[in-house]
PDB file of N, CA and C in Angstrom:
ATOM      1  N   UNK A   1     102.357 132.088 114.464  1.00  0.00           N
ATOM      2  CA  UNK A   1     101.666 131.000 115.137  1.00  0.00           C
ATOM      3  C   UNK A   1     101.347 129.899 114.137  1.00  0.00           C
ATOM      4  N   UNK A   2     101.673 128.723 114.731  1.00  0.00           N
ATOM      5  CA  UNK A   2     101.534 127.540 113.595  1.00  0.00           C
ATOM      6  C   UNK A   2     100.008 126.976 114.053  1.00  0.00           C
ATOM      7  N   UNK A   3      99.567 127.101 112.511  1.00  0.00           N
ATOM      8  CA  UNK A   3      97.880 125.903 112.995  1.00  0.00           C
ATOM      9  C   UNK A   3      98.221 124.647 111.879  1.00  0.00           C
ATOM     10  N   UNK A   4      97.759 123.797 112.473  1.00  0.00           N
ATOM     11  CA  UNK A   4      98.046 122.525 111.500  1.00  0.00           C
ATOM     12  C   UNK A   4      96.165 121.792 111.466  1.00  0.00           C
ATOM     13  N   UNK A   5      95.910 121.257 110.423  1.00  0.00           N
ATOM     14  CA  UNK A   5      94.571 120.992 110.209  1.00  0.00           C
ATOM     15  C   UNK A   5      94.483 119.862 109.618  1.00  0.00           C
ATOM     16  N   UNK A   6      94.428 118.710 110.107  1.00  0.00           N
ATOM     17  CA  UNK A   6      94.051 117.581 109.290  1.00  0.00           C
ATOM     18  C   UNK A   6      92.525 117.076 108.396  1.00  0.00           C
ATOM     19  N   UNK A   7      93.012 116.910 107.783  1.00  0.00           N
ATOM     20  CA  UNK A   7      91.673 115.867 106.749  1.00  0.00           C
ATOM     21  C   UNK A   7      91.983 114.438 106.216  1.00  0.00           C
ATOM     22  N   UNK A   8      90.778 113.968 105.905  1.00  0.00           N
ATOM     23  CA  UNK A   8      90.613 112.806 105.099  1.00  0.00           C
ATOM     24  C   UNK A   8      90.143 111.654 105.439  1.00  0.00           C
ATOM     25  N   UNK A   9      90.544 111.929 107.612  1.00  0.00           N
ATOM     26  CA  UNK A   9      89.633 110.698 108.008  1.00  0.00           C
ATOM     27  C   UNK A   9      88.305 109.919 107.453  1.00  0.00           C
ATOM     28  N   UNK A  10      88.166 108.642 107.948  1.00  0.00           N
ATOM     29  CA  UNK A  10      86.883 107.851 107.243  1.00  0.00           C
ATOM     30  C   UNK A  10      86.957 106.602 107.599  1.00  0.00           C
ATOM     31  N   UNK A  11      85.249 106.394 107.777  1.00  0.00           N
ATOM     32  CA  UNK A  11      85.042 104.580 108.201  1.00  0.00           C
ATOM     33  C   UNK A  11      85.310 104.194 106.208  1.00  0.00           C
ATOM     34  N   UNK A  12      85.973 103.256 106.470  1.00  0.00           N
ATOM     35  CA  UNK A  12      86.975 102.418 105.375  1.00  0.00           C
ATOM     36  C   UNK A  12      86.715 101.125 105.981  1.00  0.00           C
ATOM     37  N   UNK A  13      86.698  99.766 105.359  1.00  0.00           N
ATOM     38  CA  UNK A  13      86.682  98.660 105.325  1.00  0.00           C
ATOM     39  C   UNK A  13      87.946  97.940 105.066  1.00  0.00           C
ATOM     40  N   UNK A  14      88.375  97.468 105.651  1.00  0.00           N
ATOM     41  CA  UNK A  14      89.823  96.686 105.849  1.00  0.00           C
ATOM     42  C   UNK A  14      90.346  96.378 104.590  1.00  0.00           C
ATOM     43  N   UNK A  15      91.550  96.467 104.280  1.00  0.00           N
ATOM     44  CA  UNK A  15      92.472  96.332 103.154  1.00  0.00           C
ATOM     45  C   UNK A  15      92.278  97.547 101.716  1.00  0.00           C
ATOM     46  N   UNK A  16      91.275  98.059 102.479  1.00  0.00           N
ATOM     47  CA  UNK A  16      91.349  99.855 101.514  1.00  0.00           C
ATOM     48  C   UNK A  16      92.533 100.739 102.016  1.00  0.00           C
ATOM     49  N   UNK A  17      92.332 101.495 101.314  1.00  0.00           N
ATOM     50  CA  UNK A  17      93.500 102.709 101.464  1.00  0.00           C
ATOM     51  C   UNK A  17      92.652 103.937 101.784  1.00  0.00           C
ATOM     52  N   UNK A  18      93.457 104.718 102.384  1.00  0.00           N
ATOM     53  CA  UNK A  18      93.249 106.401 102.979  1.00  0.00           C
ATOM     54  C   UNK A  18      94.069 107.228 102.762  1.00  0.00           C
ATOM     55  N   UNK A  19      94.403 108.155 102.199  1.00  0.00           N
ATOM     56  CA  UNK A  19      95.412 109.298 102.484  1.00  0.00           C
ATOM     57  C   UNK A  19      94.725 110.766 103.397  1.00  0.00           C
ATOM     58  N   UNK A  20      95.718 110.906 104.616  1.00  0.00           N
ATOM     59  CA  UNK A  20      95.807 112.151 105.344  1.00  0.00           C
ATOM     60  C   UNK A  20      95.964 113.094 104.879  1.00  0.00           C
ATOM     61  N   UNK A  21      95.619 114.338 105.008  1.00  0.00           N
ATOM     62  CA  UNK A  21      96.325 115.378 104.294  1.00  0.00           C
ATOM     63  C   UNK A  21      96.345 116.660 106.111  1.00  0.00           C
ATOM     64  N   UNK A  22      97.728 117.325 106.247  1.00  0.00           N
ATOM     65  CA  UNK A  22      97.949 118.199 106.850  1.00  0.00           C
ATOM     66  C   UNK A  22      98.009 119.259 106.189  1.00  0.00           C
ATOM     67  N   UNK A  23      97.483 120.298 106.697  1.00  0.00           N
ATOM     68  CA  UNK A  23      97.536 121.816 106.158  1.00  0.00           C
ATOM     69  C   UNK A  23      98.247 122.687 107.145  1.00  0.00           C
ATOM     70  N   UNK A  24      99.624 122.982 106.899  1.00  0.00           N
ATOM     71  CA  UNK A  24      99.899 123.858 107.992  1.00  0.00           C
ATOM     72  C   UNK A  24      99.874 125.323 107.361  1.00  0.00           C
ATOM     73  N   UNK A  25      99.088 126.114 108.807  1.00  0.00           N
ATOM     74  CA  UNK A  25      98.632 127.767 108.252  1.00  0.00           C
ATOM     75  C   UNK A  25      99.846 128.769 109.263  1.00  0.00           C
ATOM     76  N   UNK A  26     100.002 129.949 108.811  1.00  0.00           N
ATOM     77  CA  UNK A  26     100.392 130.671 109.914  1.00  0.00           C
ATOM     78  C   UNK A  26     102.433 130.351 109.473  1.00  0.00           C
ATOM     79  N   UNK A  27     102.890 129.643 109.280  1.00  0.00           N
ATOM     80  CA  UNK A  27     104.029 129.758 108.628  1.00  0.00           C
ATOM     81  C   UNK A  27     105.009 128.862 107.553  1.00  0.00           C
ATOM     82  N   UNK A  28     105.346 128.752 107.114  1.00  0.00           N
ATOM     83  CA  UNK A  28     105.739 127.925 105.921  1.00  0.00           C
ATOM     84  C   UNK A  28     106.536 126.210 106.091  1.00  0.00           C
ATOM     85  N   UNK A  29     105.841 125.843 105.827  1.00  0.00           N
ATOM     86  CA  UNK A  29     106.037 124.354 105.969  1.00  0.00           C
ATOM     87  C   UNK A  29     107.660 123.827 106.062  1.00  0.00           C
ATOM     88  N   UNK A  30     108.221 124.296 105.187  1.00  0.00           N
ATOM     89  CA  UNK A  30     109.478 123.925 104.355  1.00  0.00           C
ATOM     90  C   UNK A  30     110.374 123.492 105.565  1.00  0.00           C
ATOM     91  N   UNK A  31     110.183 124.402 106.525  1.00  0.00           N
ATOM     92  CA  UNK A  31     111.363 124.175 107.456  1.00  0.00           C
ATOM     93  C   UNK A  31     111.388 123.510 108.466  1.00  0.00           C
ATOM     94  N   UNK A  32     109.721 122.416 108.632  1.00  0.00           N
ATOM     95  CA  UNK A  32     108.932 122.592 109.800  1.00  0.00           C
ATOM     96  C   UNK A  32     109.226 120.676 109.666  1.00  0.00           C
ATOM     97  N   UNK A  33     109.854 119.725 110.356  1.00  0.00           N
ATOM     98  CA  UNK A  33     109.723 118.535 110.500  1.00  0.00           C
ATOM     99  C   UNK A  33     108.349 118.169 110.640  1.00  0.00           C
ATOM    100  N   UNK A  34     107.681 117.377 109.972  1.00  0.00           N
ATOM    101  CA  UNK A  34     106.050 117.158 109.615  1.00  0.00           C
ATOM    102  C   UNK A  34     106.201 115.111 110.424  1.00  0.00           C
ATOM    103  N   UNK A  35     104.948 115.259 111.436  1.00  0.00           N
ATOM    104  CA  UNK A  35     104.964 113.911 111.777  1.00  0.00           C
ATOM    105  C   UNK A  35     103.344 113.766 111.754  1.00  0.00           C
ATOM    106  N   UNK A  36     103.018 112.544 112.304  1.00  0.00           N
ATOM    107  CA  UNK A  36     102.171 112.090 112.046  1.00  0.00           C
ATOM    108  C   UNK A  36     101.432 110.660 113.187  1.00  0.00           C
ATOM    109  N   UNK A  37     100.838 111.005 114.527  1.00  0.00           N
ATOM    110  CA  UNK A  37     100.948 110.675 115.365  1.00  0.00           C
ATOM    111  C   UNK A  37      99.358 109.378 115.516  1.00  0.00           C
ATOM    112  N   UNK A  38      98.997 108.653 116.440  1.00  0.00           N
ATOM    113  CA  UNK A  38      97.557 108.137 116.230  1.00  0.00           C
ATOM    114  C   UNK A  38      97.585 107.556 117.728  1.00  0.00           C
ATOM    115  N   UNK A  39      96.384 107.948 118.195  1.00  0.00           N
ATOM    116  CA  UNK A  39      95.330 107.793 119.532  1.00  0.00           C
ATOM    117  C   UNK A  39      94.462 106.579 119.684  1.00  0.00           C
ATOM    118  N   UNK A  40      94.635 105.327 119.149  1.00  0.00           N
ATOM    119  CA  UNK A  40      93.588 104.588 119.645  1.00  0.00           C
ATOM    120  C   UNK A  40      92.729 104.369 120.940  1.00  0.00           C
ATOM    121  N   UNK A  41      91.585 104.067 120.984  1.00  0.00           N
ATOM    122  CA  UNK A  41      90.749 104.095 121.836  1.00  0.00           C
ATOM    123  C   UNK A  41      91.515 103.777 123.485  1.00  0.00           C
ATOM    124  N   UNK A  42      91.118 104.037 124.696  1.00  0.00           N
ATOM    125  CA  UNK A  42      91.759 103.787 125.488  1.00  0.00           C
ATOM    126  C   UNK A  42      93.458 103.398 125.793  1.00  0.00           C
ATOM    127  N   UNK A  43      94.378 104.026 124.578  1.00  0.00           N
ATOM    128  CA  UNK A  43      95.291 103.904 124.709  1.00  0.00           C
ATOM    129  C   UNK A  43      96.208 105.496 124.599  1.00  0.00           C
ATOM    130  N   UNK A  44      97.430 105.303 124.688  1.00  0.00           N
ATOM    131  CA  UNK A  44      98.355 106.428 124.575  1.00  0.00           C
ATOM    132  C   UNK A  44      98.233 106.632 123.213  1.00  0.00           C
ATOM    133  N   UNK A  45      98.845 107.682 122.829  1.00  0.00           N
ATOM    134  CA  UNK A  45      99.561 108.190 121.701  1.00  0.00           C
ATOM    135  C   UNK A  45     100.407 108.009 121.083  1.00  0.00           C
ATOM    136  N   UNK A  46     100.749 107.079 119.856  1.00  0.00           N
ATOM    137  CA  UNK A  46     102.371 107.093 119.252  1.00  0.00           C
ATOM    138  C   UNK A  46     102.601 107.540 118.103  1.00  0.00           C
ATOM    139  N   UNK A  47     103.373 107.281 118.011  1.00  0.00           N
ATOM    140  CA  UNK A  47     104.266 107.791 116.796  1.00  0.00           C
ATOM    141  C   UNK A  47     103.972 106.874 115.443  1.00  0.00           C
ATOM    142  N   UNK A  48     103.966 107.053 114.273  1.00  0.00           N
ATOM    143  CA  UNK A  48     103.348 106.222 113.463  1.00  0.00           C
ATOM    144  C   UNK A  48     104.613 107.242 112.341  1.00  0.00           C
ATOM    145  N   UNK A  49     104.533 108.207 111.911  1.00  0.00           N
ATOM    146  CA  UNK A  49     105.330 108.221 110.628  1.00  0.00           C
ATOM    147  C   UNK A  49     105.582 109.977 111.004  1.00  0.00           C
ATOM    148  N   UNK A  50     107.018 109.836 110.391  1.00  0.00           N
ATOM    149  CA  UNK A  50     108.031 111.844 110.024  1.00  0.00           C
ATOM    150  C   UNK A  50     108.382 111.576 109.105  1.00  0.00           C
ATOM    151  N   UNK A  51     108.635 112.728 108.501  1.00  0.00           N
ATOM    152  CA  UNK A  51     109.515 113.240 107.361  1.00  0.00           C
ATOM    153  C   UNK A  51     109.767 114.671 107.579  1.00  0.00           C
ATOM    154  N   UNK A  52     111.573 114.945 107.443  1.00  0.00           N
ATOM    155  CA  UNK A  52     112.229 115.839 107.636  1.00  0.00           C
ATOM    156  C   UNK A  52     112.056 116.774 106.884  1.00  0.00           C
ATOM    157  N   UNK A  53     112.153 118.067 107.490  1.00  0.00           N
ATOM    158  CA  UNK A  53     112.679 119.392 106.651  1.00  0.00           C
ATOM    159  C   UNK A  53     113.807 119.095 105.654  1.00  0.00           C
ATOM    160  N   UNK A  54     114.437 118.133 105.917  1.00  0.00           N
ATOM    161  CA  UNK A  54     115.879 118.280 105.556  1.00  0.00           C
ATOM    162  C   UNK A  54     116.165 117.215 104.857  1.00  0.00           C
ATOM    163  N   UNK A  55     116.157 116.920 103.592  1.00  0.00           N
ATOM    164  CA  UNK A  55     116.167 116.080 102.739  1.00  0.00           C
ATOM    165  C   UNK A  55     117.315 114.713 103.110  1.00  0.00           C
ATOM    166  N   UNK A  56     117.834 115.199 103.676  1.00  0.00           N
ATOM    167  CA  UNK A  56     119.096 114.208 104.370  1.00  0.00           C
ATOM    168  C   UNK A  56     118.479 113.524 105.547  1.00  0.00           C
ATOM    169  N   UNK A  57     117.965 113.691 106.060  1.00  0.00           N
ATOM    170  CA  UNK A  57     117.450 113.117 107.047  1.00  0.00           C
ATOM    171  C   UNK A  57     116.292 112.060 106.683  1.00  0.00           C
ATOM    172  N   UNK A  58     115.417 112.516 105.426  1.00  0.00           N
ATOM    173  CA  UNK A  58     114.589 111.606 105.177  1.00  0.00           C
ATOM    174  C   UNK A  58     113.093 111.349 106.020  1.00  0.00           C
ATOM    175  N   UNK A  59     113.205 110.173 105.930  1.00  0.00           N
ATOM    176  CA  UNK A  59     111.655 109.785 106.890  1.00  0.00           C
ATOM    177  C   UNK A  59     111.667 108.508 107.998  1.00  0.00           C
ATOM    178  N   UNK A  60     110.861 108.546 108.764  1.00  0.00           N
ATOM    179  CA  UNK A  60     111.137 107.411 109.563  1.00  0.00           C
ATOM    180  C   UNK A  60     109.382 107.059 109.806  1.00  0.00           C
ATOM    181  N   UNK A  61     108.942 105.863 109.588  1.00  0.00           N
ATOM    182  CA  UNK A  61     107.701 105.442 109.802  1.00  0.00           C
ATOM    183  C   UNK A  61     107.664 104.027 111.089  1.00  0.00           C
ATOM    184  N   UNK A  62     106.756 103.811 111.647  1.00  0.00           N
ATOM    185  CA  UNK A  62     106.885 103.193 113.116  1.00  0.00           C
ATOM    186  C   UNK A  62     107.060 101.363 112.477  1.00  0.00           C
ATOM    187  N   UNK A  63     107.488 100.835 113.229  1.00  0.00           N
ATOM    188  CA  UNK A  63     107.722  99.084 112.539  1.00  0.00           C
ATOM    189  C   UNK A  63     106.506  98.704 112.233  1.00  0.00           C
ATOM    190  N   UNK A  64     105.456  98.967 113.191  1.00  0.00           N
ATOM    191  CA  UNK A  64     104.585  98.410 113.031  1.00  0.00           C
ATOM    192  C   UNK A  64     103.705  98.790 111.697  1.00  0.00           C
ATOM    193  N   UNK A  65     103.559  99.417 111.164  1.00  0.00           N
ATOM    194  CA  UNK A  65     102.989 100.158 109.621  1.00  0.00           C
ATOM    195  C   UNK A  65     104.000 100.156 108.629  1.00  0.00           C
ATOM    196  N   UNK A  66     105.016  99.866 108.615  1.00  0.00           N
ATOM    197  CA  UNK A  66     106.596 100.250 107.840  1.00  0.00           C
ATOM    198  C   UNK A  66     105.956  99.412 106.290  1.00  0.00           C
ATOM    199  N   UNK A  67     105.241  98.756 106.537  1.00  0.00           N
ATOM    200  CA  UNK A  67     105.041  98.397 105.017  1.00  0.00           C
ATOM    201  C   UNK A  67     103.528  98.761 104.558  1.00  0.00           C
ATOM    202  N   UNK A  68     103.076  99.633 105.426  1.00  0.00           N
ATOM    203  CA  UNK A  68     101.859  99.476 104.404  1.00  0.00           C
ATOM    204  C   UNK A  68     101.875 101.740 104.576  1.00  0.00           C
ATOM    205  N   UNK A  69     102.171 101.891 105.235  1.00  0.00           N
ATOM    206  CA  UNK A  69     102.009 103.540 105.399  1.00  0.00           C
ATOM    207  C   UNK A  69     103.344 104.255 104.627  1.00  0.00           C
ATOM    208  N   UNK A  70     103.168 105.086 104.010  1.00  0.00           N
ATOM    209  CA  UNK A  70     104.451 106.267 103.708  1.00  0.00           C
ATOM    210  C   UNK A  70     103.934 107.480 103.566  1.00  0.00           C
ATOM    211  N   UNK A  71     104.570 108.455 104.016  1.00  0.00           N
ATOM    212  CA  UNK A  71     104.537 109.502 104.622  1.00  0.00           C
ATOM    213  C   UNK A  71     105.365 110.910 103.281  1.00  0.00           C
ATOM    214  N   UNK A  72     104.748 111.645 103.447  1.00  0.00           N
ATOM    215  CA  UNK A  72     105.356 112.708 102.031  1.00  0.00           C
ATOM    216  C   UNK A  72     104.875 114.238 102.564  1.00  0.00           C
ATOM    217  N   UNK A  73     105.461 115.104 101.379  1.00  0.00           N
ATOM    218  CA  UNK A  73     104.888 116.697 101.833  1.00  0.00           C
ATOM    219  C   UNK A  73     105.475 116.813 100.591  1.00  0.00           C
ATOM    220  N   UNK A  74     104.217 117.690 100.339  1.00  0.00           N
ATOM    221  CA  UNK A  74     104.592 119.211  99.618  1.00  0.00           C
ATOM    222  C   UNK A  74     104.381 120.746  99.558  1.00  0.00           C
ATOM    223  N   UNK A  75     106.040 121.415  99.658  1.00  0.00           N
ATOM    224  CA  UNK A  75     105.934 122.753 100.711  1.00  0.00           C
ATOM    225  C   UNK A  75     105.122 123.212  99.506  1.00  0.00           C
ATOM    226  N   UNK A  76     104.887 123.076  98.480  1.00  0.00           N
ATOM    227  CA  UNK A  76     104.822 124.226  97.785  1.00  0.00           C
ATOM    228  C   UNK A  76     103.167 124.697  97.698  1.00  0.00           C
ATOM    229  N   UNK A  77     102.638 123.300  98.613  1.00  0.00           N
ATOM    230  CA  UNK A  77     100.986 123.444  99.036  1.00  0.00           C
ATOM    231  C   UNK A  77     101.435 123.038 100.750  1.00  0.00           C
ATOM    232  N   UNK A  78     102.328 123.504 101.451  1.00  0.00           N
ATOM    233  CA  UNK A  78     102.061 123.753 102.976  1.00  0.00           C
ATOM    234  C   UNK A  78     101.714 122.603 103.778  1.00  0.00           C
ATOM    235  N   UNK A  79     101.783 121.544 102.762  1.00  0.00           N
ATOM    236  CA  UNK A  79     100.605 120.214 102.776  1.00  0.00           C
ATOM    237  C   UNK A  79     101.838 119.094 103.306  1.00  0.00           C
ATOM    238  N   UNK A  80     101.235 118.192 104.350  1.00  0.00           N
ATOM    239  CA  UNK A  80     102.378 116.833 104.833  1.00  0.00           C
ATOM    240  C   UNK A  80     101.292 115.861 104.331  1.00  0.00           C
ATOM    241  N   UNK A  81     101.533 114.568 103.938  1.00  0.00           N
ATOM    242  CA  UNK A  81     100.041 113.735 103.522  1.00  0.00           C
ATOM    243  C   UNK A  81     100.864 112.365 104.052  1.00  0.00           C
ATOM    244  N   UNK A  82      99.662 111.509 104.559  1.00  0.00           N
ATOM    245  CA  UNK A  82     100.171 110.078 105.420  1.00  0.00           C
ATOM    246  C   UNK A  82      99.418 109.059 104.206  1.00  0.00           C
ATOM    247  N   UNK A  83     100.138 108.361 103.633  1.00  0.00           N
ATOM    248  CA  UNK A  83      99.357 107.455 102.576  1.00  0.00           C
ATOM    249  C   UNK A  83      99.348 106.440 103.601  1.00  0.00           C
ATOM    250  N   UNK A  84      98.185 105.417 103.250  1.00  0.00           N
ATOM    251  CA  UNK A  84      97.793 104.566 104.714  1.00  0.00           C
ATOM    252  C   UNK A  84      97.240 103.303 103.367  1.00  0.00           C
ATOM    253  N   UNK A  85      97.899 101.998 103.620  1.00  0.00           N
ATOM    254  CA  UNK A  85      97.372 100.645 102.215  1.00  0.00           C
ATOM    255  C   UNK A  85      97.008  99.996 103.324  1.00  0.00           C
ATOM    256  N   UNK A  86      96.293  98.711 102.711  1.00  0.00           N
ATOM    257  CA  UNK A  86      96.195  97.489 103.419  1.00  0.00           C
ATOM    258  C   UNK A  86      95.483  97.831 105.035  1.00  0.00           C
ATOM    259  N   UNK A  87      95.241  98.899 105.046  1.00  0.00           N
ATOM    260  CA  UNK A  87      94.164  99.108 106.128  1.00  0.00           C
ATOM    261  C   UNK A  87      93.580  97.780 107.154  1.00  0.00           C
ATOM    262  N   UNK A  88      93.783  97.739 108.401  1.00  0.00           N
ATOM    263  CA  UNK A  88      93.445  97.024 109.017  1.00  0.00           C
ATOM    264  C   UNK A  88      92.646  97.385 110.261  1.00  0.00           C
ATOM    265  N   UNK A  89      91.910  96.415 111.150  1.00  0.00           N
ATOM    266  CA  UNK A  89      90.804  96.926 112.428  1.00  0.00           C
ATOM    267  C   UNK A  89      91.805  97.992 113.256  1.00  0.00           C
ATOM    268  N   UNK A  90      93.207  97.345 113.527  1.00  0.00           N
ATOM    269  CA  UNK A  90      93.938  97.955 114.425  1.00  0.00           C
ATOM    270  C   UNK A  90      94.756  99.422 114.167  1.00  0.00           C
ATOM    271  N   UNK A  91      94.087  99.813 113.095  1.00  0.00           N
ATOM    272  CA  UNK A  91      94.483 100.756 112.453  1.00  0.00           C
ATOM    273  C   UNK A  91      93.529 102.003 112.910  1.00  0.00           C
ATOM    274  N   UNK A  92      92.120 101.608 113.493  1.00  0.00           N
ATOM    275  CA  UNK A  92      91.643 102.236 113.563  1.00  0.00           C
ATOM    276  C   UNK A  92      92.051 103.228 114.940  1.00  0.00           C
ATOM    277  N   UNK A  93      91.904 105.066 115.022  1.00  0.00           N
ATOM    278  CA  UNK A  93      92.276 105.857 115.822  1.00  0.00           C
ATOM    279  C   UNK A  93      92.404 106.931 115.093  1.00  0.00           C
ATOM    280  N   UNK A  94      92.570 107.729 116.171  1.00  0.00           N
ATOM    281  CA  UNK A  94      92.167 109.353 116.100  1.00  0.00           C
ATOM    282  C   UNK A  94      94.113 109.343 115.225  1.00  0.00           C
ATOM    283  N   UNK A  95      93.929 109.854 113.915  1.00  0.00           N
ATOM    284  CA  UNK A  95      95.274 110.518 113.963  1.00  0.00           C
ATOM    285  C   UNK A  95      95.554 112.090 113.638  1.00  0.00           C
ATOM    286  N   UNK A  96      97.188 112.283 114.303  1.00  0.00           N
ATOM    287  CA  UNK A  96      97.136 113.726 114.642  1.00  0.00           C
ATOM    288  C   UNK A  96      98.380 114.359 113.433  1.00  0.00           C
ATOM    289  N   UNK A  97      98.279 115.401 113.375  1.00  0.00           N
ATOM    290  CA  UNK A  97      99.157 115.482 112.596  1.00  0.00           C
ATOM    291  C   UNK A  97     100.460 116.131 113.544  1.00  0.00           C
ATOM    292  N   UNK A  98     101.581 116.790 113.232  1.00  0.00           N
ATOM    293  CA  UNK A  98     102.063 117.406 114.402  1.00  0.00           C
ATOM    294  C   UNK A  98     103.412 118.044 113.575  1.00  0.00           C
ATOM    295  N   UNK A  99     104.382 119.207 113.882  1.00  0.00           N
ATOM    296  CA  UNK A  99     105.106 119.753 113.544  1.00  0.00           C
ATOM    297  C   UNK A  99     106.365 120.115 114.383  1.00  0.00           C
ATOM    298  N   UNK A 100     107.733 120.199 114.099  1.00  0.00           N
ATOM    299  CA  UNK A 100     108.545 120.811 115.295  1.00  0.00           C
ATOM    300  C   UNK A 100     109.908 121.206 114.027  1.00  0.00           C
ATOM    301  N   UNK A 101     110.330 122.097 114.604  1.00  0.00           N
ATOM    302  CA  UNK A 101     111.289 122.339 114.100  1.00  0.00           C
ATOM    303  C   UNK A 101     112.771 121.658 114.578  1.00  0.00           C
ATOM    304  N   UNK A 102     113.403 121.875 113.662  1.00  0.00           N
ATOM    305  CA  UNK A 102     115.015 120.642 113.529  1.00  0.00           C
ATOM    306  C   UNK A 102     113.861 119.525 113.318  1.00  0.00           C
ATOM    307  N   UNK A 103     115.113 118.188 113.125  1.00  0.00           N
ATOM    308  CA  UNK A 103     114.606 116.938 113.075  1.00  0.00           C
ATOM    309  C   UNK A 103     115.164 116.084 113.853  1.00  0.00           C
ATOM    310  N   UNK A 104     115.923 115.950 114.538  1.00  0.00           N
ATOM    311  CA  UNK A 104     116.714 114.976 115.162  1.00  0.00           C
ATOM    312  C   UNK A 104     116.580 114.965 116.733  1.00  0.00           C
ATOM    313  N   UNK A 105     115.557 113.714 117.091  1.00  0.00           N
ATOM    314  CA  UNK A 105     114.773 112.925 116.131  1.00  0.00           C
ATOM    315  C   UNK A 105     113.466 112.930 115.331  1.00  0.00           C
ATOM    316  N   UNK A 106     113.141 112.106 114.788  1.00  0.00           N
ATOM    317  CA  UNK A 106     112.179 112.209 114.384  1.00  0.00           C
ATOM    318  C   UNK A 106     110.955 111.812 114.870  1.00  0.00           C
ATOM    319  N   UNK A 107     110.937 111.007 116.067  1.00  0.00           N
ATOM    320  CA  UNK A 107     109.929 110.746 116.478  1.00  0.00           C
ATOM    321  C   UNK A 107     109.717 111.417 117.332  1.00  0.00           C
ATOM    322  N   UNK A 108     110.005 112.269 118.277  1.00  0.00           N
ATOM    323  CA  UNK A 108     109.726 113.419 119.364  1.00  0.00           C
ATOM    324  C   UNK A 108     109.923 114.644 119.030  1.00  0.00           C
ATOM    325  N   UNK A 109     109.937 115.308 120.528  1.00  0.00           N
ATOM    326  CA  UNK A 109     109.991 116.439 120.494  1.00  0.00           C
ATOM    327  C   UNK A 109     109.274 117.559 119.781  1.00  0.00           C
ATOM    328  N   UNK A 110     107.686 116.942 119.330  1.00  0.00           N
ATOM    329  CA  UNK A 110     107.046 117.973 118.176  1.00  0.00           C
ATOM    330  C   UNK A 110     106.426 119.132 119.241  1.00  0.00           C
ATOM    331  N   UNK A 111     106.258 120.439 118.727  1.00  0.00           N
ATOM    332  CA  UNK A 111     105.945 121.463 119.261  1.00  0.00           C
ATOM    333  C   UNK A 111     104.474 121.825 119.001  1.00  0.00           C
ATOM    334  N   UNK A 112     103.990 121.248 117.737  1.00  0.00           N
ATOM    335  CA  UNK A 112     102.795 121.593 117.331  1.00  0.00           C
ATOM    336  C   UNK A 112     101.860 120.807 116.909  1.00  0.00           C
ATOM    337  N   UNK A 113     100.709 121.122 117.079  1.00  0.00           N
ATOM    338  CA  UNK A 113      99.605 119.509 117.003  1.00  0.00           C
ATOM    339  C   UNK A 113      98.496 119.880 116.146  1.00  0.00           C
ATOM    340  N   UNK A 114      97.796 119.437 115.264  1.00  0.00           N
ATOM    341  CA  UNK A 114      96.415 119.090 114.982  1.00  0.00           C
ATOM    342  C   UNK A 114      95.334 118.709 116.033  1.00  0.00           C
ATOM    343  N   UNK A 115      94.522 119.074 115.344  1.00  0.00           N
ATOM    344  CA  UNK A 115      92.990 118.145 116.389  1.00  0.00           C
ATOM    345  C   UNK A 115      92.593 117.134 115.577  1.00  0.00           C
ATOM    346  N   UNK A 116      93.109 116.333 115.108  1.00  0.00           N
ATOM    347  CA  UNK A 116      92.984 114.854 114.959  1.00  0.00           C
ATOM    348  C   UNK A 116      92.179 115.026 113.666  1.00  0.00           C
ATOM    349  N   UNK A 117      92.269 113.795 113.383  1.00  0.00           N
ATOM    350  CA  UNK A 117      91.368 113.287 112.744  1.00  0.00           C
ATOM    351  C   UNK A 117      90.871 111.481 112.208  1.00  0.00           C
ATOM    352  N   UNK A 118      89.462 110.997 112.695  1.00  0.00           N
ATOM    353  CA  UNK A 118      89.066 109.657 112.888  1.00  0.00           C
ATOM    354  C   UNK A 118      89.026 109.200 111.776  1.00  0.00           C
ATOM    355  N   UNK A 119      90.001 108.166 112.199  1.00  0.00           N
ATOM    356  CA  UNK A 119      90.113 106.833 110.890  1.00  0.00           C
ATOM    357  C   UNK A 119      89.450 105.268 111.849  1.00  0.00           C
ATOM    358  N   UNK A 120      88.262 104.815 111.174  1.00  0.00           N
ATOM    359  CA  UNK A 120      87.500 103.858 111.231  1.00  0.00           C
ATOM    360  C   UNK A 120      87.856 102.472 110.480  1.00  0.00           C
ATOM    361  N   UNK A 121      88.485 101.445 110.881  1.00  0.00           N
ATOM    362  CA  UNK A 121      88.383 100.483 109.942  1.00  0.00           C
ATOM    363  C   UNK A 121      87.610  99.391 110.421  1.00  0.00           C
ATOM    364  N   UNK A 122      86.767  99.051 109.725  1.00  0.00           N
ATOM    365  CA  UNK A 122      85.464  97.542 109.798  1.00  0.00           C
ATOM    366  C   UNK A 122      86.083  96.854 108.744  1.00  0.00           C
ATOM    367  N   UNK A 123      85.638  95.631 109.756  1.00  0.00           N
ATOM    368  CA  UNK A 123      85.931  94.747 109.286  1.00  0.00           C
ATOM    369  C   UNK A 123      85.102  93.978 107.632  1.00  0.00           C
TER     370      UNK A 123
END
């Protein structure tokens, strides 16, 4: 059984930085496509940043963040981490972490979720 556990959320002030950190428990990261999803207030859920099991495949982060977010893991701490720069209001939302096996694609199809975690940005 996969548990995934996010940290690091925080009220942050615009143009700071944050890094996420995922902990996945219960089975070994390595093989597990690691994404990285966010909930703003009264809205849906999207997709914000993956990175593959599979070194060929790489990472894919959403247009809208493509220059200020990048996305990484390391199996050898179980750990996926969302680096987050230049922080802005609209940044602010619940983000999730999430897992699925294969990668293709990278923005769907995840099987496994976090319970979030709140990122605050003031202005």
């Amino acid at each position: 059984q996969v548990t995934l556990t996010e940290s690091g959320g925080d009220l942050v002030q615009a143009g700071n930085s944050l890094t996420l950190s995922c902990v996945m428990y219960g089975q070994t990261m390595s093989m597990y496509t690691m994404g990285w999803w966010r909930q703003a207030p009264g809205k849906d859920r999207v997709f914000v940043a993956a990175i593959s099991w599979d070194d060929d495949r790489g990472t894919d982060i959403a247009r809208s963040v493509k220059d200020r977010f990048t996305v990484s893991r390391d199996n050898a701490k179980n750990t996926a981490y969302l680096q987050m720069s230049l922080l802005k209001t609209e940044d602010t939302a619940v983000y999730y972490c999430a897992a699925r096996q294969g990668s293709s694609p990278l923005n769907r199809g995840y099987e496994y979720w976090g319970q979030g975690t709140q990122v605050t940005v003031s202005e």
